[in-house]
Each structure stands twice: as structure tokens, then as C-alpha cells.
C-alpha atoms as a PDB file:
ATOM      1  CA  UNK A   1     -28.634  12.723 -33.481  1.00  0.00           C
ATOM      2  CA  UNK A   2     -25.861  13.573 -35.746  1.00  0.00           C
ATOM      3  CA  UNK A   3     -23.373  12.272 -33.503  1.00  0.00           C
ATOM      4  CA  UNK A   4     -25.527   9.056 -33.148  1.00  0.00           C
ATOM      5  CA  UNK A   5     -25.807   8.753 -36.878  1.00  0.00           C
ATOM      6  CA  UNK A   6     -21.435   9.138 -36.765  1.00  0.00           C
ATOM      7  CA  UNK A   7     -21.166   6.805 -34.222  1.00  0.00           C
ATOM      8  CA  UNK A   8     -23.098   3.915 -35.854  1.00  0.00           C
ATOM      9  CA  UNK A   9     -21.796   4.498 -39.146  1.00  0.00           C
ATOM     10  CA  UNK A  10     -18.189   4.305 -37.786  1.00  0.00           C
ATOM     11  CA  UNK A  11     -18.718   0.963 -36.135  1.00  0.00           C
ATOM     12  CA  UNK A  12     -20.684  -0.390 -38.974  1.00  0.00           C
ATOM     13  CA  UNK A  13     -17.456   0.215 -40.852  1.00  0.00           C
ATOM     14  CA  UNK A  14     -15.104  -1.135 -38.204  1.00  0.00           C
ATOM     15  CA  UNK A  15     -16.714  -4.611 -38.120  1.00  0.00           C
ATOM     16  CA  UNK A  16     -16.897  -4.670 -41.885  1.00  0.00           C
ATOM     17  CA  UNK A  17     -13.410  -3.986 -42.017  1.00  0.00           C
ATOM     18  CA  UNK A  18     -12.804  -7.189 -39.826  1.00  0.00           C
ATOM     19  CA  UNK A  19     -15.022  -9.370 -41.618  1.00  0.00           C
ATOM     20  CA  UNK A  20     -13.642  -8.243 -45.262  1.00  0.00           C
ATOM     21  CA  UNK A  21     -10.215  -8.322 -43.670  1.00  0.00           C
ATOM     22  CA  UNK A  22     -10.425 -11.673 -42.521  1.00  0.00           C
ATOM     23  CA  UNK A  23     -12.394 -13.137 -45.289  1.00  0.00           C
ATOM     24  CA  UNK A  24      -8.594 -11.345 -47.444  1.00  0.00           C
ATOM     25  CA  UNK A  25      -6.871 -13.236 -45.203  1.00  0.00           C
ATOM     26  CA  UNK A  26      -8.670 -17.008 -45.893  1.00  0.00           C
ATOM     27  CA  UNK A  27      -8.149 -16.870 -49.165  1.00  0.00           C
ATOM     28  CA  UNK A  28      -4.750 -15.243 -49.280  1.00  0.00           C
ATOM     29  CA  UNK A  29      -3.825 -18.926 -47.474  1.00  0.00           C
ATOM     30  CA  UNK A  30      -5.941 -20.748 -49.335  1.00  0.00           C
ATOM     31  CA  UNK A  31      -4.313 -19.913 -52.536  1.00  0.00           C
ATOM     32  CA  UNK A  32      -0.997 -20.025 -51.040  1.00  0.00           C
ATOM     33  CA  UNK A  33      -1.549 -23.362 -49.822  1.00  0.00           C
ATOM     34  CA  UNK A  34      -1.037 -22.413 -46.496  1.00  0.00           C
ATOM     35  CA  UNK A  35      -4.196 -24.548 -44.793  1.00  0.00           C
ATOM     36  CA  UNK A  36      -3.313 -27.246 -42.860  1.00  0.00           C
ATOM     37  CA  UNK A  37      -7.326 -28.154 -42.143  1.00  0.00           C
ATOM     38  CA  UNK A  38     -10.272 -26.309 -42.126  1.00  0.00           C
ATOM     39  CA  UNK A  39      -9.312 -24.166 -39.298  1.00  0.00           C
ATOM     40  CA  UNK A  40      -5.700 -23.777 -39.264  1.00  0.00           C
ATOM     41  CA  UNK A  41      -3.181 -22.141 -41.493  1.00  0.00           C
ATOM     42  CA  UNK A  42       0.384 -21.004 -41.120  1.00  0.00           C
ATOM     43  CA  UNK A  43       2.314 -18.168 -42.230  1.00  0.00           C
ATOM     44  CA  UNK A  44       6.165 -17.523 -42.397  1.00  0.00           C
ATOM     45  CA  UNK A  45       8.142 -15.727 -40.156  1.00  0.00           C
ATOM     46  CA  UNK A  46      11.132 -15.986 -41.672  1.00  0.00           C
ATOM     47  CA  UNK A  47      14.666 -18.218 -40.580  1.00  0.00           C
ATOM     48  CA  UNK A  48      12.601 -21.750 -40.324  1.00  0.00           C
ATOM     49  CA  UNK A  49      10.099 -20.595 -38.208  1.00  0.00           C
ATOM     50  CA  UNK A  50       5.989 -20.306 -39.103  1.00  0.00           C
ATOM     51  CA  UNK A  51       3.553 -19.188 -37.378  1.00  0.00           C
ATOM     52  CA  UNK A  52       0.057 -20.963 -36.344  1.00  0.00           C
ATOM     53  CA  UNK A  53      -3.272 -19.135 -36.984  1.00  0.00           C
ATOM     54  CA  UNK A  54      -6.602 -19.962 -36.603  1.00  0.00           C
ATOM     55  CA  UNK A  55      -8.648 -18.571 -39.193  1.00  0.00           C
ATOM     56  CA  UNK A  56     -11.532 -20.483 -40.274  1.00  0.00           C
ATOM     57  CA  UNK A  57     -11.953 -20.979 -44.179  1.00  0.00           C
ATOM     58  CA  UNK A  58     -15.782 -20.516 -44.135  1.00  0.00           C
ATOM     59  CA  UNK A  59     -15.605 -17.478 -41.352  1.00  0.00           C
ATOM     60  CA  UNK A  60     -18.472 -18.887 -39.431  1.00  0.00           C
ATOM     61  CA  UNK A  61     -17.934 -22.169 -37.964  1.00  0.00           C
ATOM     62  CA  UNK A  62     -19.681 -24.529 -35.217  1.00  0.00           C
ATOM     63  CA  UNK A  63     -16.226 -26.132 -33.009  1.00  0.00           C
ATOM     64  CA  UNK A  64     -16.826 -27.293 -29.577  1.00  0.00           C
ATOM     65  CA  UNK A  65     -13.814 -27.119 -27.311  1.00  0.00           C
ATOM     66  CA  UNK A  66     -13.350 -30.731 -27.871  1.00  0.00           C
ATOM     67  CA  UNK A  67     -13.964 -30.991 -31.631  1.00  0.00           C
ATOM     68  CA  UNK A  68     -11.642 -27.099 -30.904  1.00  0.00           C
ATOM     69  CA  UNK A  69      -8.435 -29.027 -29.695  1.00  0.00           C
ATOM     70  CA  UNK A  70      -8.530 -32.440 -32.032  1.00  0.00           C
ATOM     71  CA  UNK A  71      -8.079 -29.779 -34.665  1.00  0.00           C
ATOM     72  CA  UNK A  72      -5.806 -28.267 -33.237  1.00  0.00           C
ATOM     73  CA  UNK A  73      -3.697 -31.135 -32.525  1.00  0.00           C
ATOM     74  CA  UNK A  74      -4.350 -32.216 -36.224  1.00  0.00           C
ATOM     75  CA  UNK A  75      -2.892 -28.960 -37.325  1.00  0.00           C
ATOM     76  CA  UNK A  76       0.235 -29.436 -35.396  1.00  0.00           C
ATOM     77  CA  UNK A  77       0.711 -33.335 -36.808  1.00  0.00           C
ATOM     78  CA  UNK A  78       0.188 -32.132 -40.158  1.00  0.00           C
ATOM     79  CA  UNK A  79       2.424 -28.978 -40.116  1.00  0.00           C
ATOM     80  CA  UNK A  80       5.392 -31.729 -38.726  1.00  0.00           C
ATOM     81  CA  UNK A  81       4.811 -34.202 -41.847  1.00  0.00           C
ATOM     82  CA  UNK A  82       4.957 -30.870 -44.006  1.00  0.00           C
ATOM     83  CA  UNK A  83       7.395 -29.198 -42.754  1.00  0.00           C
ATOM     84  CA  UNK A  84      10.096 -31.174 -41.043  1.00  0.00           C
ATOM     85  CA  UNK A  85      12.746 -29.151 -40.351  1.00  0.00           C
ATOM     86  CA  UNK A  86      11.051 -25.686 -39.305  1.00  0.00           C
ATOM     87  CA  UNK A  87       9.952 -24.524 -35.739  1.00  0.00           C
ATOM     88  CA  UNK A  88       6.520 -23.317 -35.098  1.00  0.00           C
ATOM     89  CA  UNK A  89       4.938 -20.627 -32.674  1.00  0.00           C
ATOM     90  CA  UNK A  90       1.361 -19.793 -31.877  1.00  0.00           C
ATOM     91  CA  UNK A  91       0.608 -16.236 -30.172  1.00  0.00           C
ATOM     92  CA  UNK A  92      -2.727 -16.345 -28.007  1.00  0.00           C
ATOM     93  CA  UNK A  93      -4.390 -15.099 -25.220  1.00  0.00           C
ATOM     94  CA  UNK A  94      -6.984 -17.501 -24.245  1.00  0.00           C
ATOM     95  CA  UNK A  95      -4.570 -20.771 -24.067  1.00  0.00           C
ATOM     96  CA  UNK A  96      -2.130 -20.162 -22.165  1.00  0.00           C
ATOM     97  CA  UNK A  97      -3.293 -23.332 -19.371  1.00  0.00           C
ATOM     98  CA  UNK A  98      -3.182 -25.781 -22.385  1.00  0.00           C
ATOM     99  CA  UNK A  99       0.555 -25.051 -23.349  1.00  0.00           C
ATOM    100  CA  UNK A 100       1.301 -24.916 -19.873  1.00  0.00           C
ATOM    101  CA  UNK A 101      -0.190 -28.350 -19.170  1.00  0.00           C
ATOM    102  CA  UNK A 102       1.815 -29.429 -22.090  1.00  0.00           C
ATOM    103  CA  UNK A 103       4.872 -28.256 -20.294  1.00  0.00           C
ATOM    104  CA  UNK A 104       5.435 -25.109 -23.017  1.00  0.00           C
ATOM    105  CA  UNK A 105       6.200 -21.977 -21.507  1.00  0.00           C
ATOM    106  CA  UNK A 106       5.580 -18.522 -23.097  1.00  0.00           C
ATOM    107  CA  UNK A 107       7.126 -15.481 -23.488  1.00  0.00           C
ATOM    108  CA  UNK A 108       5.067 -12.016 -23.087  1.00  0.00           C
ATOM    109  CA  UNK A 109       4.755 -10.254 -26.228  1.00  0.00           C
ATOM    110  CA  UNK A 110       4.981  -6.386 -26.052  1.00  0.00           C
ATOM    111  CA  UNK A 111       2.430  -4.790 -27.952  1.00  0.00           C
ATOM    112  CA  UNK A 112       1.535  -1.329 -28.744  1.00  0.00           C
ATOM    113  CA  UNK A 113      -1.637   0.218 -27.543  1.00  0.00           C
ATOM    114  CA  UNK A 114      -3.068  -0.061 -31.633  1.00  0.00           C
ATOM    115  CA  UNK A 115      -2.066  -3.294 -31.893  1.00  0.00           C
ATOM    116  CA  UNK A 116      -3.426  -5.270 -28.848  1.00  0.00           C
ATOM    117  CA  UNK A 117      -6.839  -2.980 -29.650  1.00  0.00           C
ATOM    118  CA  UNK A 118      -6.835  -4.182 -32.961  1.00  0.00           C
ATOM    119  CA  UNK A 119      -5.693  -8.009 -32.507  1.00  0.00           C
ATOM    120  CA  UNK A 120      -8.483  -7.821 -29.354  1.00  0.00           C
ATOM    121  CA  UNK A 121     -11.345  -6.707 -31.732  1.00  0.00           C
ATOM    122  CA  UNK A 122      -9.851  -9.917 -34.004  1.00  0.00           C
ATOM    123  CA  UNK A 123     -10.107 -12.214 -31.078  1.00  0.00           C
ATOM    124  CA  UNK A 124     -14.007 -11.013 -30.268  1.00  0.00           C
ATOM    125  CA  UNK A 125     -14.782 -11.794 -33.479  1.00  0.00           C
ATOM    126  CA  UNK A 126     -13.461 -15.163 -33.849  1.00  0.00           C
ATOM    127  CA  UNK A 127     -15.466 -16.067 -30.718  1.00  0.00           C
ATOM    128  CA  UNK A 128     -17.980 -14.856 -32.179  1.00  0.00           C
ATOM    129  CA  UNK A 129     -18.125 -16.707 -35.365  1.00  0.00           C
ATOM    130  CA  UNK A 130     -18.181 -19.617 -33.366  1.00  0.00           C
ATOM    131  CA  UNK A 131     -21.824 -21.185 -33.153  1.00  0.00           C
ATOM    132  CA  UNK A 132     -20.571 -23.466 -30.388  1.00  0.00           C
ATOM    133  CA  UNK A 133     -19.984 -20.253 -28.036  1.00  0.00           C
ATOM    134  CA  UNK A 134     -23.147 -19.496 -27.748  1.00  0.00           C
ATOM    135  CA  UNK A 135     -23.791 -22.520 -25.305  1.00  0.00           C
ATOM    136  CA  UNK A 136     -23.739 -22.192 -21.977  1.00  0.00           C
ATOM    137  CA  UNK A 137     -20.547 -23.542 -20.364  1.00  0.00           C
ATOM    138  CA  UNK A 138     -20.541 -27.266 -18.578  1.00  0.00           C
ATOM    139  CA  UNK A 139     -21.874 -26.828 -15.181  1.00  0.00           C
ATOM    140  CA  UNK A 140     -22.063 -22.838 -15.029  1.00  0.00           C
ATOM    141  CA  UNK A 141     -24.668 -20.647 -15.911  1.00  0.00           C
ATOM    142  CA  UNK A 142     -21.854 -18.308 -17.934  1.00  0.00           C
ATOM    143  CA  UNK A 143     -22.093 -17.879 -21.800  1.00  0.00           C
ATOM    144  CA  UNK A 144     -18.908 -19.551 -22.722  1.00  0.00           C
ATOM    145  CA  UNK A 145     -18.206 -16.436 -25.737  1.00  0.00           C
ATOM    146  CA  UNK A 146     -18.847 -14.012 -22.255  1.00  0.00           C
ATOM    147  CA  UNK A 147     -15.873 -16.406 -20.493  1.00  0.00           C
ATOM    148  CA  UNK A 148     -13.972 -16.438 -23.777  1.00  0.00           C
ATOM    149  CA  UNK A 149     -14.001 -12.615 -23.885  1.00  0.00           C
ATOM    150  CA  UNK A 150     -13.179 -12.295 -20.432  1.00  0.00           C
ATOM    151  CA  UNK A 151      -9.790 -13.667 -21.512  1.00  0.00           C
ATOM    152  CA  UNK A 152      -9.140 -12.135 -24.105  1.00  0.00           C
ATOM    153  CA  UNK A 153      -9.430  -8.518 -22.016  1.00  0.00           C
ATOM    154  CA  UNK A 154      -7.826  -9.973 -19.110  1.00  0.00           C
ATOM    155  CA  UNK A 155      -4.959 -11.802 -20.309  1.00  0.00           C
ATOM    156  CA  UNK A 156      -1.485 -10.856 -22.043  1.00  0.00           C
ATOM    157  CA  UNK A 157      -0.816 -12.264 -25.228  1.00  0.00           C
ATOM    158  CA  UNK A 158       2.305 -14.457 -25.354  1.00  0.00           C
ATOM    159  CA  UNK A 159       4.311 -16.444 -27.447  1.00  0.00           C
ATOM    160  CA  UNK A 160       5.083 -20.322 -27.452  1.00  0.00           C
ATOM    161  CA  UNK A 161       7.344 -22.464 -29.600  1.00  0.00           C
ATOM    162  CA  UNK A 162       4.895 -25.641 -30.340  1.00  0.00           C
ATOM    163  CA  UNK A 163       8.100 -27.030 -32.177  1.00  0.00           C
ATOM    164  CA  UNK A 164      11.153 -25.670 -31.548  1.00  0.00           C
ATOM    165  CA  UNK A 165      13.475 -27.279 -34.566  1.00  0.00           C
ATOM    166  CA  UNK A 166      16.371 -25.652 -33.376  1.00  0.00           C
ATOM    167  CA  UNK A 167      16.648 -28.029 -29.700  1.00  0.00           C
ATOM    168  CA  UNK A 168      16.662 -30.689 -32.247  1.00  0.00           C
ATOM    169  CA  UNK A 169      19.762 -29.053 -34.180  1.00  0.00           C
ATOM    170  CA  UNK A 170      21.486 -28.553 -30.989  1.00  0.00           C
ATOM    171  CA  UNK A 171      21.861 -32.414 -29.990  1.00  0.00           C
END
């Protein structure tokens, strides 16, 4: 019972520590003016180049895939008006077949064991927050947070320039 009791009270803690982390996080870009819309913020990596995150201002959210990718797309218009002359990168898991069919290849990233444990626990809980996920997905009978998670555990995370400044440089 005790070790029950430990248990619970140690994941009870563990999603708190997401959910206060990330809500840390939204308004560290807020304030920063870091936002590019609702959903999307960057953050510097130093030597031109940013970074592309999604991390929903209001934590919980309702984004169908479609209403998902306008955004996204929005994000990456906006970012080139802003910032003109920088590169920027996005790190995912679950869309690597949408950079690919916009002819951007990615680069594994190496992670430690910590790290892709922790940023997986992230990625579960974004899905989560998403009202839209808990649809089923068009013409299957799977959950589309279940296929979403699936993913996430099966895939590698990787890298990919969005807008690599520096080809432009080069020419």
C-alpha cells in the first residue's frame, strides 16, 4: 500500500512538473516576444539560427491536422517577414513525411537516454492537450492521440533546416 501511495504521489508530481514547466515556458515567450501565433514560438540558438516550437499559449487547445498545418505554415511566413536574414530548424518526431514531402531532409539527433525520456513525456502531453486528438482518425477506427503516440515511441527525433539562410549567403 505504501509503495502504491509512493508510486502515485511520484507521478502526480511528474505530470505537474510538465504542466507548470510548460505553462514557465509560454510565458517566458510571451514576454519575450517570441510568439509568432497562438501556437508557435521560437527560441535562439545562437549564430542566426532559431529554433521552432510548438507550445500552445493557453496549454489546452482544439487544432485539427488541417487547422494543425495552416498554422504551421503561418508560423514559418511570419518568422521570414521577422526575421530575414536568420535560418530556422524544427526538431520532431511525428513529421518527418511532411518535411520530406517538402523535399527537407533531416538529420538524426543523438540524444541521451534522460533526454529523449523527458522530451517523450513532453510530446505525450502536447497530444494530449489537444481536444482534436481525441477523434477518431478519417477512415480508421484508431484514436488519432493512440497513432500520435505511436510515433512519438517509434520514431527518432531529427532535425530539419525549414530556412536555411546560409544557401542564400552562399550564391
Amino acid at each position: 500500500m505504501e509503495l502504491l501511495l509512493v508510486s502515485v504521489t511520484a507521478v502526480i508530481v511528474f505530470v505537474l512538473a510538465i504542466i507548470l514547466g510548460s505553462l514557465l515556458v509560454s510565458l517566458k515567450n510571451k514576454i519575450r516576444g517570441r510568439y509568432l501565433n497562438r501556437y508557435y514560438a521560437v527560441s535562439t540558438k545562437g549564430e542566426g539560427v532559431y529554433e521552432l516550437h510548438f507550445t500552445p499559449v493557453l496549454g489546452f487547445y482544439y487544432a485539427s491536422p488541417c487547422k494543425y498545418f495552416h498554422l504551421r505554415m503561418a508560423a514559418e511566413q511570419k518568422f521570414k517577414i521577422l526575421y530575414p536574414d536568420m535560418s530556422l530548424i524544427s526538431i520532431t518526431v511525428t513529421l518527418h513525411r511532411y518535411y520530406e514531402k517538402r523535399g527537407i531532409h533531416g538529420a538524426l539527433i543523438c540524444q541521451t537516454r534522460i533526454s529523449r525520456f523527458v522530451n517523450r513525456q513532453m510530446n505525450y502531453f502536447i497530444v494530449l492537450c489537444n481536444l482534436a486528438n481525441y477523434k477518431k482518425r478519417t477512415n480508421s477506427e484508431e484514436w488519432r492521440w493512440l497513432h500520435l503516440f505511436k510515433r512519438i515511441r517509434n520514431k527518432t527525433p531529427r532535425k530539419y533546416w525549414i530556412i536555411d539562410y546560409r544557401e542564400h549567403e552562399e550564391s
